[in-house]
PDB file of N, CA and C in Angstrom:
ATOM      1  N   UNK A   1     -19.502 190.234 -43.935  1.00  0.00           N
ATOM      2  CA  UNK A   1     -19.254 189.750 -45.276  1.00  0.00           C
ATOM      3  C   UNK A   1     -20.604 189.363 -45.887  1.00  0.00           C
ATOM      4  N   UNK A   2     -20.868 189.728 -47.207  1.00  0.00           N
ATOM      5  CA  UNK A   2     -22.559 189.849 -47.879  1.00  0.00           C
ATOM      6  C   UNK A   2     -22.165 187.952 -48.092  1.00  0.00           C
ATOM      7  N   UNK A   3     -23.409 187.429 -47.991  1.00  0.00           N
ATOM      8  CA  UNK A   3     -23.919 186.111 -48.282  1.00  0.00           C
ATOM      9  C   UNK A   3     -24.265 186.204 -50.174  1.00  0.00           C
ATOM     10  N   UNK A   4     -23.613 184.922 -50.529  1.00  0.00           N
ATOM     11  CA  UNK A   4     -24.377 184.854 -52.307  1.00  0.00           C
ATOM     12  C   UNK A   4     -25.322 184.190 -51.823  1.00  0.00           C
ATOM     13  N   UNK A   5     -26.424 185.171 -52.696  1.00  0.00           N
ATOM     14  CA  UNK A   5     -27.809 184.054 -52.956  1.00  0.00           C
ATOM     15  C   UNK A   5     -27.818 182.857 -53.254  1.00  0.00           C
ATOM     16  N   UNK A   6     -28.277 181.794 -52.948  1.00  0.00           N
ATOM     17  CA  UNK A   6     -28.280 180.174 -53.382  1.00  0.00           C
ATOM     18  C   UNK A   6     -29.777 179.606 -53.951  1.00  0.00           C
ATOM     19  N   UNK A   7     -29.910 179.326 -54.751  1.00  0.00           N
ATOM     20  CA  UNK A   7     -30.958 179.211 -55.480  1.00  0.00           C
ATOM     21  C   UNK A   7     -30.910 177.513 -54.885  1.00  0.00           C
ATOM     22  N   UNK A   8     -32.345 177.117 -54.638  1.00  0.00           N
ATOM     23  CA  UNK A   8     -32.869 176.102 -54.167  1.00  0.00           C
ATOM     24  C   UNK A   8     -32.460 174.321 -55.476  1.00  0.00           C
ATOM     25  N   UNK A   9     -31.945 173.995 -54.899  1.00  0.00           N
ATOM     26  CA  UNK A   9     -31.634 172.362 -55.998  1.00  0.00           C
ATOM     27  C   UNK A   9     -33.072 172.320 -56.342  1.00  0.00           C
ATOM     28  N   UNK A  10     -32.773 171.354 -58.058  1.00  0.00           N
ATOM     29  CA  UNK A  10     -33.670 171.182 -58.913  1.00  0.00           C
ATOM     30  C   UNK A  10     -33.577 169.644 -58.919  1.00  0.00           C
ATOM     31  N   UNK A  11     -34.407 169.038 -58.322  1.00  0.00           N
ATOM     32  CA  UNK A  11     -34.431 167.847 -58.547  1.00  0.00           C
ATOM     33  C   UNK A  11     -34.847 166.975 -59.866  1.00  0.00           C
ATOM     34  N   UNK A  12     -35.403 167.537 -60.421  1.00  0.00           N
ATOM     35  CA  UNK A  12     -35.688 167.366 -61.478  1.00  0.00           C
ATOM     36  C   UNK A  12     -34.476 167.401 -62.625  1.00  0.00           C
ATOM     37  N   UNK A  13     -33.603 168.317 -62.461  1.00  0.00           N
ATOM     38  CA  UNK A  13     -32.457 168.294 -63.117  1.00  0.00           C
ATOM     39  C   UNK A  13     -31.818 166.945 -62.884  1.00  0.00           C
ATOM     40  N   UNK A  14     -31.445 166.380 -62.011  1.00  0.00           N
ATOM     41  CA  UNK A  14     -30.523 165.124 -61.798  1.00  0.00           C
ATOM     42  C   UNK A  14     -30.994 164.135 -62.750  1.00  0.00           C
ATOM     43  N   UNK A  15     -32.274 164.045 -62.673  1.00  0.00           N
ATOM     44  CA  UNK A  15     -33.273 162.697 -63.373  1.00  0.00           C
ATOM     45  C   UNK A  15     -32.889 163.152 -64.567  1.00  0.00           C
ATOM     46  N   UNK A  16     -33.192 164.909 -65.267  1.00  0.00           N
ATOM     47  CA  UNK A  16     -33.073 164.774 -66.619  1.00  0.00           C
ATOM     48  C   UNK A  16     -31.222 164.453 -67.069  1.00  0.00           C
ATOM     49  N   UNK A  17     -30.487 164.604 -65.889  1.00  0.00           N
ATOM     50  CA  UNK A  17     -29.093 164.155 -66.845  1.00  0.00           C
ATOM     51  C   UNK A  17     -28.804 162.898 -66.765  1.00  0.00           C
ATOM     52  N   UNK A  18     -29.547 161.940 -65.958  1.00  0.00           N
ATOM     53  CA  UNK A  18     -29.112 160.951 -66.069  1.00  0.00           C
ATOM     54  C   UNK A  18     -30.313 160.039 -67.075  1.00  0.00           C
ATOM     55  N   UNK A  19     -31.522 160.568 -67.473  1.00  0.00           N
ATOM     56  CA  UNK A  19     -31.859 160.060 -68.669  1.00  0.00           C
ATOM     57  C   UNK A  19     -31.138 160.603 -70.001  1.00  0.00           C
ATOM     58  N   UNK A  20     -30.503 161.756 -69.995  1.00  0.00           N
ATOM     59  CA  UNK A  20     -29.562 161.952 -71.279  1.00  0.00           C
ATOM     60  C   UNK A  20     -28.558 161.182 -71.036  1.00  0.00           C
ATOM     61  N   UNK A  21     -27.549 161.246 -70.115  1.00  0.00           N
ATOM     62  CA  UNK A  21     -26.458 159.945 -70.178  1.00  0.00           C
ATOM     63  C   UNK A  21     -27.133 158.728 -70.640  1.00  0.00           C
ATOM     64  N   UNK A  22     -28.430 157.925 -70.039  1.00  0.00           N
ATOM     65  CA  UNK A  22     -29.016 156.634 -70.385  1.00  0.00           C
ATOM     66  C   UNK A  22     -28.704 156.825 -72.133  1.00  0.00           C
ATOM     67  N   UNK A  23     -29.675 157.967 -72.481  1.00  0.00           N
ATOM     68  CA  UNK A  23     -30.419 157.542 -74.192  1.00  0.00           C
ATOM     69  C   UNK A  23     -28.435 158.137 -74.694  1.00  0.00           C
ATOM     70  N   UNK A  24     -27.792 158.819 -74.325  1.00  0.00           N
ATOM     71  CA  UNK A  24     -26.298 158.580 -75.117  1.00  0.00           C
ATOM     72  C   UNK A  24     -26.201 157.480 -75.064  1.00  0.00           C
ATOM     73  N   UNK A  25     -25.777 156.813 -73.984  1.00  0.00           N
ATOM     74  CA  UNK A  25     -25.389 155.492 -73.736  1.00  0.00           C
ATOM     75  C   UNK A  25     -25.829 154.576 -75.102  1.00  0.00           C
ATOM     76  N   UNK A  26     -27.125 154.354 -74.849  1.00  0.00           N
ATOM     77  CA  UNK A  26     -27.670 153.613 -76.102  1.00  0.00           C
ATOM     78  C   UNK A  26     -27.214 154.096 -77.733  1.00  0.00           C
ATOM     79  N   UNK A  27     -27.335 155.339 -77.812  1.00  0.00           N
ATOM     80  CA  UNK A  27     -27.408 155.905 -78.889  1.00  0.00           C
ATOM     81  C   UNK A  27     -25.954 155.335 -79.699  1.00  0.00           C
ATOM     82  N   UNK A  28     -25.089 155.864 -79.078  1.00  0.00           N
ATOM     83  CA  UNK A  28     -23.503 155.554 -79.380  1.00  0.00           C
ATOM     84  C   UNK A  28     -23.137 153.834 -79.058  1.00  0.00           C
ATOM     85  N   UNK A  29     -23.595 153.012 -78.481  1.00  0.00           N
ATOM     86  CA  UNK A  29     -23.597 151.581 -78.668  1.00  0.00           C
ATOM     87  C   UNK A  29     -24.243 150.627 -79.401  1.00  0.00           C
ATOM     88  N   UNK A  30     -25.767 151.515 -80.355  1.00  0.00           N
ATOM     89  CA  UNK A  30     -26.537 151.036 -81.391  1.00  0.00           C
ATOM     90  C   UNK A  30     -25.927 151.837 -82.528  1.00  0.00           C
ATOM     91  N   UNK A  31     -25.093 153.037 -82.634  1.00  0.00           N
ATOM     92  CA  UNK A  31     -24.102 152.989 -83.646  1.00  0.00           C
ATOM     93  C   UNK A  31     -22.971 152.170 -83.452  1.00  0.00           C
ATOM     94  N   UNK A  32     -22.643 151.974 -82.780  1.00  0.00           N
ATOM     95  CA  UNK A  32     -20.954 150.798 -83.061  1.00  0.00           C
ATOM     96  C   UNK A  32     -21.399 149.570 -83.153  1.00  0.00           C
ATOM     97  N   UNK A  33     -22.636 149.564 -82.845  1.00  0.00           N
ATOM     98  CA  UNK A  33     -22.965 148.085 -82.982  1.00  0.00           C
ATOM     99  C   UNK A  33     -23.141 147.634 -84.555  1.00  0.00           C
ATOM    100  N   UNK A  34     -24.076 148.663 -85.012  1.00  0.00           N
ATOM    101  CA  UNK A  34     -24.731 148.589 -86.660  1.00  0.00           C
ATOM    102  C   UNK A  34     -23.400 149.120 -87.353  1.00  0.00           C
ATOM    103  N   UNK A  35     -22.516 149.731 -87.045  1.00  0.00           N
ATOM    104  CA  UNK A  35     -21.394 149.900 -87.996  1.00  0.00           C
ATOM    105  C   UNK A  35     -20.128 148.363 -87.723  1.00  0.00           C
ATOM    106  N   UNK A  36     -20.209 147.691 -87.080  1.00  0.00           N
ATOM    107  CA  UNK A  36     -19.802 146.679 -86.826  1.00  0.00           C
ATOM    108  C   UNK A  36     -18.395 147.039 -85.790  1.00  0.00           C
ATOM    109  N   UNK A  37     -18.117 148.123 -85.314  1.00  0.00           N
ATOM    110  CA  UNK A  37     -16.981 148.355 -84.544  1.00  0.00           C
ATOM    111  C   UNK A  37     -16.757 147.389 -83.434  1.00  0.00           C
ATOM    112  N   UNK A  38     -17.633 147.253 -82.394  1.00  0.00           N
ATOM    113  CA  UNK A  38     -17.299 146.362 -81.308  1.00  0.00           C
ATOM    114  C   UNK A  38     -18.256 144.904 -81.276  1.00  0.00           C
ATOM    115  N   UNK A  39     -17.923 144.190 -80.495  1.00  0.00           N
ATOM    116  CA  UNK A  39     -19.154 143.626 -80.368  1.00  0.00           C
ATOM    117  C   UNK A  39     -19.879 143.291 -79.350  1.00  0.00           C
ATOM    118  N   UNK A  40     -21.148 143.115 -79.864  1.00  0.00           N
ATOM    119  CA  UNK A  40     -22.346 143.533 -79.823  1.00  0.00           C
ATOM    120  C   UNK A  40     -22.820 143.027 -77.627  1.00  0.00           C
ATOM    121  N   UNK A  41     -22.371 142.108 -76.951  1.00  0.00           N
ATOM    122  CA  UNK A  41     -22.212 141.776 -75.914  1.00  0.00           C
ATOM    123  C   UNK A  41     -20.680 141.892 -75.267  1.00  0.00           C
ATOM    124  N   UNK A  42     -20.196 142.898 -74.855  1.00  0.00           N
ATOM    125  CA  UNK A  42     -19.305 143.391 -74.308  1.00  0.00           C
ATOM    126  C   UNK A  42     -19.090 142.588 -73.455  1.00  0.00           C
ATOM    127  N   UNK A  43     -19.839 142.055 -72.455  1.00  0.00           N
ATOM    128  CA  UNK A  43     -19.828 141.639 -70.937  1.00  0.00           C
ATOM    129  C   UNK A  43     -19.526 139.660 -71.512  1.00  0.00           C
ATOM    130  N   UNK A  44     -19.878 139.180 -72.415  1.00  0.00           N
ATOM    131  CA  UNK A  44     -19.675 137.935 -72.484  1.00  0.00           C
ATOM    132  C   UNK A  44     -18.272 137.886 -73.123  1.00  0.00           C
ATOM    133  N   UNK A  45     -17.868 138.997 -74.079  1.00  0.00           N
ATOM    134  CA  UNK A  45     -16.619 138.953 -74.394  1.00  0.00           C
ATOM    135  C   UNK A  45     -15.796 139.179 -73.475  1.00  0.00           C
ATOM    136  N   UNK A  46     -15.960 140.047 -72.750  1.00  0.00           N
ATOM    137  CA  UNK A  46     -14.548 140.417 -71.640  1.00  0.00           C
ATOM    138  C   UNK A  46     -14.647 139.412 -70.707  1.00  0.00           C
ATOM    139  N   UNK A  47     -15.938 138.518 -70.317  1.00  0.00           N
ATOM    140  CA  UNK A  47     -15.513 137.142 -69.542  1.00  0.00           C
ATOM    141  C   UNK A  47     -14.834 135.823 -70.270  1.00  0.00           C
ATOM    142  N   UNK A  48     -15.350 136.194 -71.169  1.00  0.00           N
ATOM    143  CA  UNK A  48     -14.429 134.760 -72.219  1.00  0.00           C
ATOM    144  C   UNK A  48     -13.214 134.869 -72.331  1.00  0.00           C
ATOM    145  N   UNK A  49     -12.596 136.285 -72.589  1.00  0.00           N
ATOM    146  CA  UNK A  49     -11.696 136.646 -72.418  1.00  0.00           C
ATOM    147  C   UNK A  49     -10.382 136.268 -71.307  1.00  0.00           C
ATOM    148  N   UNK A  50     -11.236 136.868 -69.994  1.00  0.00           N
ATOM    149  CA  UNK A  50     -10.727 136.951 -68.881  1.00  0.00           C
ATOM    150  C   UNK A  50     -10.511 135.051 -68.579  1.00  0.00           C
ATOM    151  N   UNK A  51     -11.530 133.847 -69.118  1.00  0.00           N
ATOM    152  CA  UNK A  51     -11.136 132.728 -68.762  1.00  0.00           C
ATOM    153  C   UNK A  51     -10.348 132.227 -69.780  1.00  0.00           C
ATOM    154  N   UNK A  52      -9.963 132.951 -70.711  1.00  0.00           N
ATOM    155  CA  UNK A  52      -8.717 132.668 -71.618  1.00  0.00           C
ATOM    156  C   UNK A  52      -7.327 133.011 -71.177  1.00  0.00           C
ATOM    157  N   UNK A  53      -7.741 133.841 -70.195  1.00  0.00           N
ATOM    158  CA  UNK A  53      -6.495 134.426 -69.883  1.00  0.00           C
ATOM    159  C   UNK A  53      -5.585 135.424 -70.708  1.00  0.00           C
ATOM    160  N   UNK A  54      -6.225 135.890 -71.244  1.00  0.00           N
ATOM    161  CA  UNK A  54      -6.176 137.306 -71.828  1.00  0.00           C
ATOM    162  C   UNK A  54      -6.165 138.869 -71.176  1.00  0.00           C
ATOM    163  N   UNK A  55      -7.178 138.889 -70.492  1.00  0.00           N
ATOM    164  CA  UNK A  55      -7.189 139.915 -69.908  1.00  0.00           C
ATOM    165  C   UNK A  55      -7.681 139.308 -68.064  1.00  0.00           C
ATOM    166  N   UNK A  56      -7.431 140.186 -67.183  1.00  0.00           N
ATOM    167  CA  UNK A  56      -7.649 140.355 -65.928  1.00  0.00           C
ATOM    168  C   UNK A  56      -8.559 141.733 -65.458  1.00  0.00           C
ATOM    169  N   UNK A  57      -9.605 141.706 -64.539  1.00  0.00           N
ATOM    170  CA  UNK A  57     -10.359 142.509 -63.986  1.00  0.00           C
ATOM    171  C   UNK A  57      -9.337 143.226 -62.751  1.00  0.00           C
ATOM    172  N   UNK A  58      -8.912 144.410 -63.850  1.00  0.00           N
ATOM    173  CA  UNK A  58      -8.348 145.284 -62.204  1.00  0.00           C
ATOM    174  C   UNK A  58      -9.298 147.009 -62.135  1.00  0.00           C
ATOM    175  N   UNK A  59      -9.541 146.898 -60.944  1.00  0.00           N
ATOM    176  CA  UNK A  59     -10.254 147.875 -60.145  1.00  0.00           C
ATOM    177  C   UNK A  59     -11.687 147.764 -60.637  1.00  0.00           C
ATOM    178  N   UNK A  60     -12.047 148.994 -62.054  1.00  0.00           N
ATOM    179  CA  UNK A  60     -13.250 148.760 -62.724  1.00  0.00           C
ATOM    180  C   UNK A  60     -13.063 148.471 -63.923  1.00  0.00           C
ATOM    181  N   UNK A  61     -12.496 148.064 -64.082  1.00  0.00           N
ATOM    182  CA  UNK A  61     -11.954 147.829 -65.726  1.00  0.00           C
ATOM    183  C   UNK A  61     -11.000 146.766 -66.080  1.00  0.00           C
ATOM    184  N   UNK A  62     -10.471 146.364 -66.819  1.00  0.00           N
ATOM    185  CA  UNK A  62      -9.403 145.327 -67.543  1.00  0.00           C
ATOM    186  C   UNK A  62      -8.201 146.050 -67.809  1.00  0.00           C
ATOM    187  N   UNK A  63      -7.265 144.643 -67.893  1.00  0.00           N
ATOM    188  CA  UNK A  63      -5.716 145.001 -68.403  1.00  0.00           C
ATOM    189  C   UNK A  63      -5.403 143.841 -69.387  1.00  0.00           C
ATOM    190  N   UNK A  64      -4.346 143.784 -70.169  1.00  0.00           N
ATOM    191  CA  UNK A  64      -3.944 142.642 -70.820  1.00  0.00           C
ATOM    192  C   UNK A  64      -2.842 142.009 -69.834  1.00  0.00           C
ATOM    193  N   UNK A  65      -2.472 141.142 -69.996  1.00  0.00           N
ATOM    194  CA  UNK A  65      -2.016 140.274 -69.093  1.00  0.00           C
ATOM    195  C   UNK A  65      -0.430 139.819 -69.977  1.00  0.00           C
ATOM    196  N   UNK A  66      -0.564 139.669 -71.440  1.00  0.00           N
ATOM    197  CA  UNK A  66       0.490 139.820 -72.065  1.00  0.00           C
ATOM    198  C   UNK A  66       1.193 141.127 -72.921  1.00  0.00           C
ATOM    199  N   UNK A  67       2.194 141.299 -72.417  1.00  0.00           N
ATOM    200  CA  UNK A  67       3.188 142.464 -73.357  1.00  0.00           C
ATOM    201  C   UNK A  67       2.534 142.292 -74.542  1.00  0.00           C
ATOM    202  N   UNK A  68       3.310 140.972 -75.447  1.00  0.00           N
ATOM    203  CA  UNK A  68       3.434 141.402 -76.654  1.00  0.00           C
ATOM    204  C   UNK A  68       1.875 141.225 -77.340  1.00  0.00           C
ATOM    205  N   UNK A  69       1.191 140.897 -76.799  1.00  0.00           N
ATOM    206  CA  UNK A  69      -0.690 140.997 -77.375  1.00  0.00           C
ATOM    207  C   UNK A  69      -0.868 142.765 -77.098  1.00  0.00           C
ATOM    208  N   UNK A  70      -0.316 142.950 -75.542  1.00  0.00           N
ATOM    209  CA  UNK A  70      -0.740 144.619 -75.438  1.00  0.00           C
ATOM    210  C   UNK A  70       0.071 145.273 -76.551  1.00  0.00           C
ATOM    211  N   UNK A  71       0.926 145.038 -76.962  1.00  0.00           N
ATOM    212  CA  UNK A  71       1.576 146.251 -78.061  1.00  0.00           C
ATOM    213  C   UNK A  71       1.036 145.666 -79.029  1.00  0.00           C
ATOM    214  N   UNK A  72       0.682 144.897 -80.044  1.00  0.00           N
ATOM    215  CA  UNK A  72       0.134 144.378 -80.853  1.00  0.00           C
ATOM    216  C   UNK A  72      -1.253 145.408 -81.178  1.00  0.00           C
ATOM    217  N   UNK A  73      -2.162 145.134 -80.190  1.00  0.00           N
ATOM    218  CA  UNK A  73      -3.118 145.395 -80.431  1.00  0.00           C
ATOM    219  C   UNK A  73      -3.155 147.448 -80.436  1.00  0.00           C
ATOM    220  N   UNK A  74      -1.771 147.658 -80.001  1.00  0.00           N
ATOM    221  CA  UNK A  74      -2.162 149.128 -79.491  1.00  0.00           C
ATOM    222  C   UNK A  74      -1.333 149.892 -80.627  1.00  0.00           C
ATOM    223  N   UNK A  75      -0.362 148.970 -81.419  1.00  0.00           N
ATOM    224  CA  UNK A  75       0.112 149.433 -82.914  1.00  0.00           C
ATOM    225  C   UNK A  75      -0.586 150.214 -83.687  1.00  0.00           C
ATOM    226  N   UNK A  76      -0.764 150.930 -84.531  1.00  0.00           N
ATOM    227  CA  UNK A  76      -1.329 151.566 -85.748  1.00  0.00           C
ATOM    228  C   UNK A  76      -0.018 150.487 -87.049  1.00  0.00           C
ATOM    229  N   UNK A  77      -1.593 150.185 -87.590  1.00  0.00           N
ATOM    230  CA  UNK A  77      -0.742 149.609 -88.605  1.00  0.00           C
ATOM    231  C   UNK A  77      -0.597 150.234 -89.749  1.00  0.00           C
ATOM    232  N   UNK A  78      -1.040 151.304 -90.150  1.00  0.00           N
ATOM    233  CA  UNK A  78      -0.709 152.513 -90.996  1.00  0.00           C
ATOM    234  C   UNK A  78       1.143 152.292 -91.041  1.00  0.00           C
ATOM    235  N   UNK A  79       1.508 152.470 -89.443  1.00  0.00           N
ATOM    236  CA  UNK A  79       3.364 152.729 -88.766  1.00  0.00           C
ATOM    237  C   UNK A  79       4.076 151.471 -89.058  1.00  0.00           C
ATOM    238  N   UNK A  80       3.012 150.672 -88.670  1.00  0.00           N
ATOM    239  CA  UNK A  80       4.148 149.138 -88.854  1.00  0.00           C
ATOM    240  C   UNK A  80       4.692 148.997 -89.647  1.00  0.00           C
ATOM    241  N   UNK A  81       5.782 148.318 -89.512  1.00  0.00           N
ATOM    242  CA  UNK A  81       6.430 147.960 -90.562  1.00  0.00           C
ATOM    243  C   UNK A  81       6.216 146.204 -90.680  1.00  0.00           C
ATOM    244  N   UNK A  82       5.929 145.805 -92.451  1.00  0.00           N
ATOM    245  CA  UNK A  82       5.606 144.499 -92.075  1.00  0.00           C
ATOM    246  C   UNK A  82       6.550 143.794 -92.686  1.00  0.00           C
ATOM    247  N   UNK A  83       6.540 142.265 -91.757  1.00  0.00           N
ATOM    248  CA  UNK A  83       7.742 141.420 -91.402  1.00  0.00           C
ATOM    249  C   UNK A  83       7.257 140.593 -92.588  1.00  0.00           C
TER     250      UNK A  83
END
């Protein structure tokens, strides 16, 4: 059975995708930041949070901890109907 040729790893490749992930990273969090979408310290909000008892740290990420805050927040209010 013929062997495929294997061209030798580029090490150099790894470094350059993980400096493009880095400068996305930034790029798209200094737009949401300057358009005012999120805010601006993620990591102090989701702990303030979490000692409010709002949300909980499961696996790598968060959950809400209450139903009716989780549907609340996950509404389109375009749909709602208001009370």
């Amino acid at each position: 059975m013929p062997t495929t040729p294997r061209l030798p790893p580029r090490p150099d490749t790894d470094a350059a995708v993980r400096r493009l992930a880095v400068i996305q990273r930034w790029t798209v969090r200094a737009v949401l930041i300057w358009t005012g979408a999120p805010p601006a310290r993620y990591q102090r909000y989701l702990d303030e949070a979490q000692q409010r008892v709002l949300l909980r740290r499961f696996g790598g990420g968060y959950v809400f901890l209450h139903g009716k805050l989780r549907t609340h927040l996950t509404e389109d209010p375009e749909n709602s109907s208001a009370a």
